[in-house]
N, C-alpha and C. Protein backbone atom coordinates (compact mmCIF):
# COMPACT_ATOMS: atom_id res chain seq x y z
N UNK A 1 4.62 -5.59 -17.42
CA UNK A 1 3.47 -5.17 -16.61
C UNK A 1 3.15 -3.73 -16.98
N UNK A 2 1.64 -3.32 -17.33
CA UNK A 2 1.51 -2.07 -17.96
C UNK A 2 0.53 -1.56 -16.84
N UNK A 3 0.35 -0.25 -16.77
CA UNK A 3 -0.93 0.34 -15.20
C UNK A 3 -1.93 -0.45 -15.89
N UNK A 4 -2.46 -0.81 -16.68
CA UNK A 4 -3.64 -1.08 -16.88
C UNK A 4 -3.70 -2.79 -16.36
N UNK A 5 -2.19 -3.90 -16.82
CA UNK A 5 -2.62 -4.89 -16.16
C UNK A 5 -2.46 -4.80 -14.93
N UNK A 6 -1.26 -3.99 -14.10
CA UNK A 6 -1.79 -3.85 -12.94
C UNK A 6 -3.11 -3.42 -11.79
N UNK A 7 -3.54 -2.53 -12.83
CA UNK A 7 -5.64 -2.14 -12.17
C UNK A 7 -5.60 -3.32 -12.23
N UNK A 8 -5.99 -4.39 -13.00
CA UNK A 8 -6.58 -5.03 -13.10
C UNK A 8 -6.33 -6.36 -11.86
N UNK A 9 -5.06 -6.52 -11.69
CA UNK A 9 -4.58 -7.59 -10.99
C UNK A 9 -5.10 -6.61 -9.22
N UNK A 10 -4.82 -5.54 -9.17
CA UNK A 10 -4.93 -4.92 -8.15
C UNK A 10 -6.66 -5.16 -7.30
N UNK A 11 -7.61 -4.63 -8.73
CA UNK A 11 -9.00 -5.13 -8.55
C UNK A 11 -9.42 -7.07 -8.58
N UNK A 12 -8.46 -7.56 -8.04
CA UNK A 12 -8.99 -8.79 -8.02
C UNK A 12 -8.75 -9.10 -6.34
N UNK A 13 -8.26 -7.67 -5.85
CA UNK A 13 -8.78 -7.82 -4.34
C UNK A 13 -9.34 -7.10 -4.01
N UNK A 14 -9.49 -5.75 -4.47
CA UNK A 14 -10.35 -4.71 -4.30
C UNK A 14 -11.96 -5.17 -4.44
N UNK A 15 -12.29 -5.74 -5.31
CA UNK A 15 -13.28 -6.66 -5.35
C UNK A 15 -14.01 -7.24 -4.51
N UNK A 16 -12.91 -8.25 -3.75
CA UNK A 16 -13.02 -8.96 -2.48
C UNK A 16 -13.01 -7.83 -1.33
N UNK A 17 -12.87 -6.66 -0.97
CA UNK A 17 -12.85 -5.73 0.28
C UNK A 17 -13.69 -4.89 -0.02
N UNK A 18 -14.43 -5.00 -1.33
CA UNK A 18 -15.25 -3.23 -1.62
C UNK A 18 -16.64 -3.30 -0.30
N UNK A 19 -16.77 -2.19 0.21
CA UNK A 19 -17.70 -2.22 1.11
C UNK A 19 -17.51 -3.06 2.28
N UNK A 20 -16.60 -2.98 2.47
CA UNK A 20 -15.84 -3.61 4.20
C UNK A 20 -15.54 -2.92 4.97
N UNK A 21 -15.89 -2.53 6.45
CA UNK A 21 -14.94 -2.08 7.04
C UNK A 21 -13.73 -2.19 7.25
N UNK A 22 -12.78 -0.93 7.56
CA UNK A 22 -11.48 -0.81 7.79
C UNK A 22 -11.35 -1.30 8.77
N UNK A 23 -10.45 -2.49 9.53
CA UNK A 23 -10.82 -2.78 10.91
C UNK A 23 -9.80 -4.09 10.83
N UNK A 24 -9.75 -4.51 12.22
CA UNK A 24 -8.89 -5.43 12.47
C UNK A 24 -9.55 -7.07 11.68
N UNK A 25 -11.13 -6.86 11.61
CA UNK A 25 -11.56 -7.98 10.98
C UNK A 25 -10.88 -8.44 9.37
N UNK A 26 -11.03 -7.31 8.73
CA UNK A 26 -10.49 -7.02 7.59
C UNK A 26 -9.03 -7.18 7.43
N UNK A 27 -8.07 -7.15 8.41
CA UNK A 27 -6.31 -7.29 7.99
C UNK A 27 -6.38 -8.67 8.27
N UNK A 28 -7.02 -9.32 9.23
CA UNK A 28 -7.20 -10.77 9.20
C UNK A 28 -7.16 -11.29 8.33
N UNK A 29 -8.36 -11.27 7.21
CA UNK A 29 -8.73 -11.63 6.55
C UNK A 29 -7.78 -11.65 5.02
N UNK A 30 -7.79 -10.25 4.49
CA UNK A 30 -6.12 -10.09 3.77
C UNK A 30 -5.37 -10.76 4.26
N UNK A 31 -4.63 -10.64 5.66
CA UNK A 31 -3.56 -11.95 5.86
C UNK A 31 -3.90 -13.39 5.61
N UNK A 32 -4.81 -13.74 5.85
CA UNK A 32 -5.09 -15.34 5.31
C UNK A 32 -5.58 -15.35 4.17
N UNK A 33 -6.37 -14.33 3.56
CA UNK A 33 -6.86 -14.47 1.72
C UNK A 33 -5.43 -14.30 1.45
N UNK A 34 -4.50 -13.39 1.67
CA UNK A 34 -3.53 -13.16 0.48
C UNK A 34 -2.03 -13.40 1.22
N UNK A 35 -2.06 -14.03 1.92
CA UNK A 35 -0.63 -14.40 2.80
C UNK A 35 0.10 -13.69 2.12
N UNK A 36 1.67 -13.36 2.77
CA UNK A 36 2.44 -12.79 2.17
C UNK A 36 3.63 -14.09 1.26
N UNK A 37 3.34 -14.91 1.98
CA UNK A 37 4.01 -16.32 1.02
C UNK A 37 3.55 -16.64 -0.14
N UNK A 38 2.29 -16.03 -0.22
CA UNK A 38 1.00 -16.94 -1.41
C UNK A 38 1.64 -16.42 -2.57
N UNK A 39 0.40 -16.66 -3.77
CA UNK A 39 0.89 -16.47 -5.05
C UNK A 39 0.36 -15.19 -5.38
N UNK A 40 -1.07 -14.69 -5.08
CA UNK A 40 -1.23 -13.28 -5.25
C UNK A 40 -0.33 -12.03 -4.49
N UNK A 41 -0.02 -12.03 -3.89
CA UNK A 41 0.88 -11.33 -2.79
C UNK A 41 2.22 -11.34 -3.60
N UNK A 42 2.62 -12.17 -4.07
CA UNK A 42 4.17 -12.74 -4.77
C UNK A 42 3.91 -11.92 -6.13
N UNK A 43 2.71 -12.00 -7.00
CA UNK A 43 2.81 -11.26 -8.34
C UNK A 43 2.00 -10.12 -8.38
N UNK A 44 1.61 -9.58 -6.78
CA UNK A 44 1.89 -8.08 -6.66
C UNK A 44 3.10 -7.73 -6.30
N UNK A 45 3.94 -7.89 -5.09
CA UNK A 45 5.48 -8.02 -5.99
C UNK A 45 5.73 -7.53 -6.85
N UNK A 46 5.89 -8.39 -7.54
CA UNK A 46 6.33 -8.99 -9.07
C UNK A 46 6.05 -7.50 -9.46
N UNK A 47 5.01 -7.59 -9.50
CA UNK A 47 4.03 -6.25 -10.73
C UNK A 47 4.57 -5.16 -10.23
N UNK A 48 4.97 -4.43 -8.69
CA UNK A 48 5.73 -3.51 -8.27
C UNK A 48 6.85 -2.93 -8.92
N UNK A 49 7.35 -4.26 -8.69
CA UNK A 49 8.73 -4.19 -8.87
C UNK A 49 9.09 -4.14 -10.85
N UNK A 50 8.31 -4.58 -11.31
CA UNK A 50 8.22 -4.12 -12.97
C UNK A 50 7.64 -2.93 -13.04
N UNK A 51 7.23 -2.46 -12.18
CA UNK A 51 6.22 -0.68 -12.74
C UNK A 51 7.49 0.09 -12.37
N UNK A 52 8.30 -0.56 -11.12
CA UNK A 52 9.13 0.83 -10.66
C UNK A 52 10.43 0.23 -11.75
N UNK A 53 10.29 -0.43 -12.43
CA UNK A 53 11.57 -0.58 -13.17
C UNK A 53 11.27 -0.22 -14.40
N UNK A 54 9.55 0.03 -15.27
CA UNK A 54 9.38 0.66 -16.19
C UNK A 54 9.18 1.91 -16.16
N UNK A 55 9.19 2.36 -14.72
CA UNK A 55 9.23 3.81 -14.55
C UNK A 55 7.95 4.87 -14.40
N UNK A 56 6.73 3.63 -14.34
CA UNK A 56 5.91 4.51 -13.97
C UNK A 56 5.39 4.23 -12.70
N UNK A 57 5.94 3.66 -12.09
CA UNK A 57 5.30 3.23 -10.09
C UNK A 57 6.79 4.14 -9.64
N UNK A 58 6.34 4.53 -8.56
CA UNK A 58 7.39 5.49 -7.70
C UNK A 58 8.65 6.36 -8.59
N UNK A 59 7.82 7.19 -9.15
CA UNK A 59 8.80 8.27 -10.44
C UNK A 59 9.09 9.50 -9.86
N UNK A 60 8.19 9.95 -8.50
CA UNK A 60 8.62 10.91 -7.56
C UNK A 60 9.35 10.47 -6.29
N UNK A 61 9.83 11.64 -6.38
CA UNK A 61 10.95 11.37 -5.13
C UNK A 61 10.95 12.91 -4.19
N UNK A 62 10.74 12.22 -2.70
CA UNK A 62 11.21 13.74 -1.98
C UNK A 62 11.19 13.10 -0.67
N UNK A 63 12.08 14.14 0.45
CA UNK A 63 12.86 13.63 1.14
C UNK A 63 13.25 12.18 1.57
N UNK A 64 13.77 11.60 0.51
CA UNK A 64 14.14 10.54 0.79
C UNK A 64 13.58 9.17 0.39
N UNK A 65 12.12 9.51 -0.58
CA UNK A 65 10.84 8.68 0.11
C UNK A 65 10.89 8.94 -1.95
N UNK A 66 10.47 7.54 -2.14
CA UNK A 66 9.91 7.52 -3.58
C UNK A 66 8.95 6.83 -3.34
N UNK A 67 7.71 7.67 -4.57
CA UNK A 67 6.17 7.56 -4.48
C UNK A 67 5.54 8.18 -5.37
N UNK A 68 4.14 7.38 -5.44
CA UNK A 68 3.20 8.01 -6.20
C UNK A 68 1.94 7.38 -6.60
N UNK A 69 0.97 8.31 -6.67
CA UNK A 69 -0.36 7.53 -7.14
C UNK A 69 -0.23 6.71 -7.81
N UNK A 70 -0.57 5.09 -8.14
CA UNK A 70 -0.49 4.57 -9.62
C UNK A 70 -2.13 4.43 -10.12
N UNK A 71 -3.11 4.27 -9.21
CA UNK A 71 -4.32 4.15 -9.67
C UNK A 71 -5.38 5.15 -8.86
N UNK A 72 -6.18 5.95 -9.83
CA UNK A 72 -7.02 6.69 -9.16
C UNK A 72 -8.22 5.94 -8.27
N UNK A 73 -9.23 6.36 -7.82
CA UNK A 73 -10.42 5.70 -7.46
C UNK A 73 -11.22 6.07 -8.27
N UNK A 74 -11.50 4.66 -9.07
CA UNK A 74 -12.60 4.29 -10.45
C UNK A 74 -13.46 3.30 -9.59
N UNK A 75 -14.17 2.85 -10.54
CA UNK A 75 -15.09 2.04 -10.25
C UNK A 75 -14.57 0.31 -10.88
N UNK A 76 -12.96 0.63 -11.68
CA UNK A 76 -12.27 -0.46 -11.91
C UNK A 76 -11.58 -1.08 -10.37
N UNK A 77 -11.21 -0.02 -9.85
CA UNK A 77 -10.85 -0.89 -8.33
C UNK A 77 -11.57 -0.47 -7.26
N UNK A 78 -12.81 -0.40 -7.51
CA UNK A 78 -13.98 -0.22 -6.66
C UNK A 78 -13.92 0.62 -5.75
N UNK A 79 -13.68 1.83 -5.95
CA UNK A 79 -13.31 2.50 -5.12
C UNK A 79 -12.02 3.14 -4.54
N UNK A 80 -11.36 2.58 -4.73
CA UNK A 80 -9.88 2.94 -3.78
C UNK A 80 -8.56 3.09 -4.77
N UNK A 81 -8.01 3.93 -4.30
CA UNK A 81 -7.24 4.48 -5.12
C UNK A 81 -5.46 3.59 -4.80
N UNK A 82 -4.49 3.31 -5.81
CA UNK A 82 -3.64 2.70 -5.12
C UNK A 82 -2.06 3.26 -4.91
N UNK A 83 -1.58 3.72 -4.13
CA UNK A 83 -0.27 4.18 -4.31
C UNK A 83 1.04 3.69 -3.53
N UNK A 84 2.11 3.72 -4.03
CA UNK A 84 3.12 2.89 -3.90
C UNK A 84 4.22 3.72 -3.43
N UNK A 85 4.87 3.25 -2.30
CA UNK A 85 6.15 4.39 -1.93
C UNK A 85 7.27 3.21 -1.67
N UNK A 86 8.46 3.53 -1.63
CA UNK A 86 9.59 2.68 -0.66
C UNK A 86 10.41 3.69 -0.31
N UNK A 87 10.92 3.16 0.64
CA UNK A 87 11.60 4.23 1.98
C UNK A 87 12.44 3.55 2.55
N UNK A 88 13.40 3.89 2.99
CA UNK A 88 14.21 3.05 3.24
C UNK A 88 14.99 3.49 4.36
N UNK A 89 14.96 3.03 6.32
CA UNK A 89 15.01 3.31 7.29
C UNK A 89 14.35 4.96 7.79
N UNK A 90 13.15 5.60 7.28
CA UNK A 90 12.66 6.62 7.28
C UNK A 90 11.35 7.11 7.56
N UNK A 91 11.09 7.82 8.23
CA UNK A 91 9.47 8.25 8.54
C UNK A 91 9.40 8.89 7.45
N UNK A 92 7.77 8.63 7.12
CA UNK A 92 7.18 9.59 6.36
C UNK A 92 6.62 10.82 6.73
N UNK A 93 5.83 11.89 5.93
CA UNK A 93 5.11 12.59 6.47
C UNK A 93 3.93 12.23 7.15
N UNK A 94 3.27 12.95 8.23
CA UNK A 94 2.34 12.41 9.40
C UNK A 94 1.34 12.80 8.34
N UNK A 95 0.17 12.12 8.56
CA UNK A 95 -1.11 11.85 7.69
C UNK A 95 -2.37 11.27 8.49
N UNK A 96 -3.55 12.14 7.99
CA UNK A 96 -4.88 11.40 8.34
C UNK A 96 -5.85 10.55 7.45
N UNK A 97 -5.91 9.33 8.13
CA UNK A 97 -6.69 8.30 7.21
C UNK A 97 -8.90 9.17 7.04
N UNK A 98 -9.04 9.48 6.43
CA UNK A 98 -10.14 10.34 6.45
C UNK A 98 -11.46 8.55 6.63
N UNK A 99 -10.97 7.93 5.66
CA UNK A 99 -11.49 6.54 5.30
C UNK A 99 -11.20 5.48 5.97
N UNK A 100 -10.20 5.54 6.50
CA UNK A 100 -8.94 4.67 6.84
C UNK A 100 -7.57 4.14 5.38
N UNK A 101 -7.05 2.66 5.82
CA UNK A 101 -5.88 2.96 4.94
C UNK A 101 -5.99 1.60 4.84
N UNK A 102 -5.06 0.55 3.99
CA UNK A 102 -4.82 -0.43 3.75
C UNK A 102 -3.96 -0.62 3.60
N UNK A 103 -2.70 -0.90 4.46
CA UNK A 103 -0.87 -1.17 3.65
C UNK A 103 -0.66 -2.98 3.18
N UNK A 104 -0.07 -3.04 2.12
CA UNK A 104 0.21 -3.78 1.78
C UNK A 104 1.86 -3.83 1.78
N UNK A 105 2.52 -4.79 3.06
CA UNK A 105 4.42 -3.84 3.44
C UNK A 105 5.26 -5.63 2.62
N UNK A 106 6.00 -5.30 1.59
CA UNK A 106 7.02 -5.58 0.96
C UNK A 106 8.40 -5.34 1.06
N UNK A 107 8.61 -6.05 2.64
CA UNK A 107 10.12 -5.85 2.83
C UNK A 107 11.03 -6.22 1.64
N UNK A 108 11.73 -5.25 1.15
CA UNK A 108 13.32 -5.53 0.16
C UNK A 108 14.40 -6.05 1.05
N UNK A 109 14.25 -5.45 2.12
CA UNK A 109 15.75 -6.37 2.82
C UNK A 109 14.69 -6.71 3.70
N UNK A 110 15.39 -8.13 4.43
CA UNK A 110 14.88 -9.06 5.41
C UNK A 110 14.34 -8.58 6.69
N UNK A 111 14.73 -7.95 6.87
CA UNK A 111 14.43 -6.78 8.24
C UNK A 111 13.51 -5.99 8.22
N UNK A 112 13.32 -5.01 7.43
CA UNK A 112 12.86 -4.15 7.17
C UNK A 112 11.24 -4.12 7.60
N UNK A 113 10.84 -3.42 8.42
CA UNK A 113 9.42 -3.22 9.20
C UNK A 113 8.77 -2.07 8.88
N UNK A 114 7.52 -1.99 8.46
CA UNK A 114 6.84 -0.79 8.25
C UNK A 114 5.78 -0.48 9.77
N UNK A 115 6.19 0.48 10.13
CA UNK A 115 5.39 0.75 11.35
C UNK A 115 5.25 -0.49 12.58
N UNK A 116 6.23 -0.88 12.15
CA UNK A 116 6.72 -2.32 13.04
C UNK A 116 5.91 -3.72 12.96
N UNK A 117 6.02 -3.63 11.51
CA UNK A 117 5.20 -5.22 10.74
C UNK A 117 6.58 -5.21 9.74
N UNK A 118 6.06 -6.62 9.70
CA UNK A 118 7.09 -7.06 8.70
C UNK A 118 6.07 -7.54 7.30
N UNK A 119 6.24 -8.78 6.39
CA UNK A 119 5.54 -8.74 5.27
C UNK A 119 4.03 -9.16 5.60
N UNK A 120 3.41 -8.43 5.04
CA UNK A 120 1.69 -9.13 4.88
C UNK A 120 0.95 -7.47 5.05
N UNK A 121 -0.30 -7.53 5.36
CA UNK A 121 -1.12 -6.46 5.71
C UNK A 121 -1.79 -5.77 7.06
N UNK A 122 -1.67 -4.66 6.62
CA UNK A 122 -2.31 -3.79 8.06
C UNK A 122 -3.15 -3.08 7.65
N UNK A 123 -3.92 -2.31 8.56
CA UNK A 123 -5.30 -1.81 8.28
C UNK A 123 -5.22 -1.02 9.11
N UNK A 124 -5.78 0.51 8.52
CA UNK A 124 -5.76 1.19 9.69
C UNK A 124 -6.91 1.86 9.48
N UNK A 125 -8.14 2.12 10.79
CA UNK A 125 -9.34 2.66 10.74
C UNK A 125 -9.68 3.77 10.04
N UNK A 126 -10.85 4.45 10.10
CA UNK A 126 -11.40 5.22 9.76
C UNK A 126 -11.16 6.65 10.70
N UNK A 127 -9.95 7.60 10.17
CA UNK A 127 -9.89 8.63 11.11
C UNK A 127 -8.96 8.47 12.00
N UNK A 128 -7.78 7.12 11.68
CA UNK A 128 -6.62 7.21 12.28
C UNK A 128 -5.33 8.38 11.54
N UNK A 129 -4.38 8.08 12.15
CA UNK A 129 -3.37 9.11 11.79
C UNK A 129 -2.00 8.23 12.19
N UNK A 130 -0.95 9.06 11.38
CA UNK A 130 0.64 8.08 11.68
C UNK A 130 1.55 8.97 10.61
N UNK A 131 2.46 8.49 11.19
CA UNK A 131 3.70 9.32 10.58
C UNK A 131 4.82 7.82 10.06
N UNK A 132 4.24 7.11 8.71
CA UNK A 132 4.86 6.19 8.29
C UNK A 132 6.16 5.63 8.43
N UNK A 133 6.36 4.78 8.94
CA UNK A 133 7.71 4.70 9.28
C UNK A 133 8.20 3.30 8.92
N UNK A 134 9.71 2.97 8.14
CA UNK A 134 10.33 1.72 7.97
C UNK A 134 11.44 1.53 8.70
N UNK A 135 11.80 0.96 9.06
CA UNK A 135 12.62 0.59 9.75
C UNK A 135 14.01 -1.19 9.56
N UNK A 136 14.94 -1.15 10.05
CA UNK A 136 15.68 -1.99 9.57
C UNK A 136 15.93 -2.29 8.13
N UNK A 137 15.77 -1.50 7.34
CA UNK A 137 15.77 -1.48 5.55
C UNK A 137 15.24 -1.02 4.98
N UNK A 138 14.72 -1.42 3.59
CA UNK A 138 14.34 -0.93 2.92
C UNK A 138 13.23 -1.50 2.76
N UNK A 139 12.30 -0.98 2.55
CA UNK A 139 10.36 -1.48 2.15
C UNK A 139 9.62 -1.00 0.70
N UNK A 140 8.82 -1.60 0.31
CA UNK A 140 8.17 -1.04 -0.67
C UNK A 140 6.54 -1.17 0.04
N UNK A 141 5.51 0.02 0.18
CA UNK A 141 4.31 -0.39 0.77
C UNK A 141 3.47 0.05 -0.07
N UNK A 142 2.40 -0.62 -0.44
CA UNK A 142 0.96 -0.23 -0.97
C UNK A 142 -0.07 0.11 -0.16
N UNK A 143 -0.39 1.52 -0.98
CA UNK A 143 -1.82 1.72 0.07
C UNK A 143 -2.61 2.08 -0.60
N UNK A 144 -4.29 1.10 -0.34
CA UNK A 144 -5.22 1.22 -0.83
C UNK A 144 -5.89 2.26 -0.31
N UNK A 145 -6.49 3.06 -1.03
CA UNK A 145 -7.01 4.44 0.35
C UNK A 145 -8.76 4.20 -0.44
N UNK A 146 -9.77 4.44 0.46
CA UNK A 146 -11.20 4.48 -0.22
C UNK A 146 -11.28 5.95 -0.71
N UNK A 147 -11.62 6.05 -1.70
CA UNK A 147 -11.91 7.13 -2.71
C UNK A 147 -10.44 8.17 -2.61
N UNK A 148 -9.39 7.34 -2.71
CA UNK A 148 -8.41 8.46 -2.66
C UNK A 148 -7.84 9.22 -1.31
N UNK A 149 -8.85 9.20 -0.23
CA UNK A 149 -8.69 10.31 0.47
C UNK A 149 -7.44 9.97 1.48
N UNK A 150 -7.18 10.75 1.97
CA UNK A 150 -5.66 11.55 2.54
C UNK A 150 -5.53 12.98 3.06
N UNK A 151 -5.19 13.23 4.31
CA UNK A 151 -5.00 14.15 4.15
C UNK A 151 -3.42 14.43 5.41
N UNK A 152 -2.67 14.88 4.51
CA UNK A 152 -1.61 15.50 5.34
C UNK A 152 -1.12 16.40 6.46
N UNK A 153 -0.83 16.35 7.82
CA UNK A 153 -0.90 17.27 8.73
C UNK A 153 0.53 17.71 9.04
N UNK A 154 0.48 18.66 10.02
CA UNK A 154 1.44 18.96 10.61
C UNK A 154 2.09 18.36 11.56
N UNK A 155 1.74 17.73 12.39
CA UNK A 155 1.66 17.05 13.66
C UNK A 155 2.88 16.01 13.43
């Protein structure tokens, strides 16, 4: 798996969400387009778990927390930029969704809850905020952000 086939596999849902609201309609919808049982969901996975083993998905590391951009916001994934962390029983730093957010949560151990979900997707509005958190194990989460944006607080 190389970043480039991953854009590509990544934009075959980005596609399907460009110009959607962030919203509870929308995690619905991801949960039944892309179940976490299904086959797209399974060879994003897949594709994760080969980027962080070829070393270019989650190559930074700090307190505790490995991460990192893997795709900017192009007009290849319509917008939204994609980045990948796993954490393992740990909050993250607190953050504001400027756009809102899109997690895509990949429990590694069976337990393991991101902000108290287990596998499939969450959505979080436009101008929410959270201090990421896994719990019972270890997780790997994707987040689609619209045009990148993020911004980190104190709080």
């Amino acid at each position: 798996m190389t970043q480039a086939q991953f854009t590509e596999l990544i934009a075959s849902i980005t596609r399907q969400i460009e110009g959607r609201s962030l919203d509870a309609a929308l995690e619905n919808d991801l949960n039944h387009a892309f179940p976490a049982e299904g086959a797209v969901f399974r060879s994003l996975c897949d594709a994760c778990n080969q980027g962080i083993a070829a070393g270019w998905m989650c190559s930074r590391e700090a307190g505790g927390i490995k991460y990192g951009r893997v795709v900017k916001p192009t007009g290849a994934t319509h917008g939204f930029s994609v980045d990948v962390v796993e954490m393992n029983d740990i909050a993250g730093p607190h953050h504001r969704h400027p756009n809102g957010e899109i997690d895509m949560i990949m429990p590694r151990t069976a337990a393991a809850a991101f902000d108290g979900r287990g596998a499939g997707w969450l959505v979080y509005g436009p101008g929410s905020a959270h201090s990421p958190t896994v719990t019972g194990g270890k997780a790997l989460v994707l987040y689609l952000l619209p045009q990148g944006e993020i911004e980190f607080t104190n709080a």
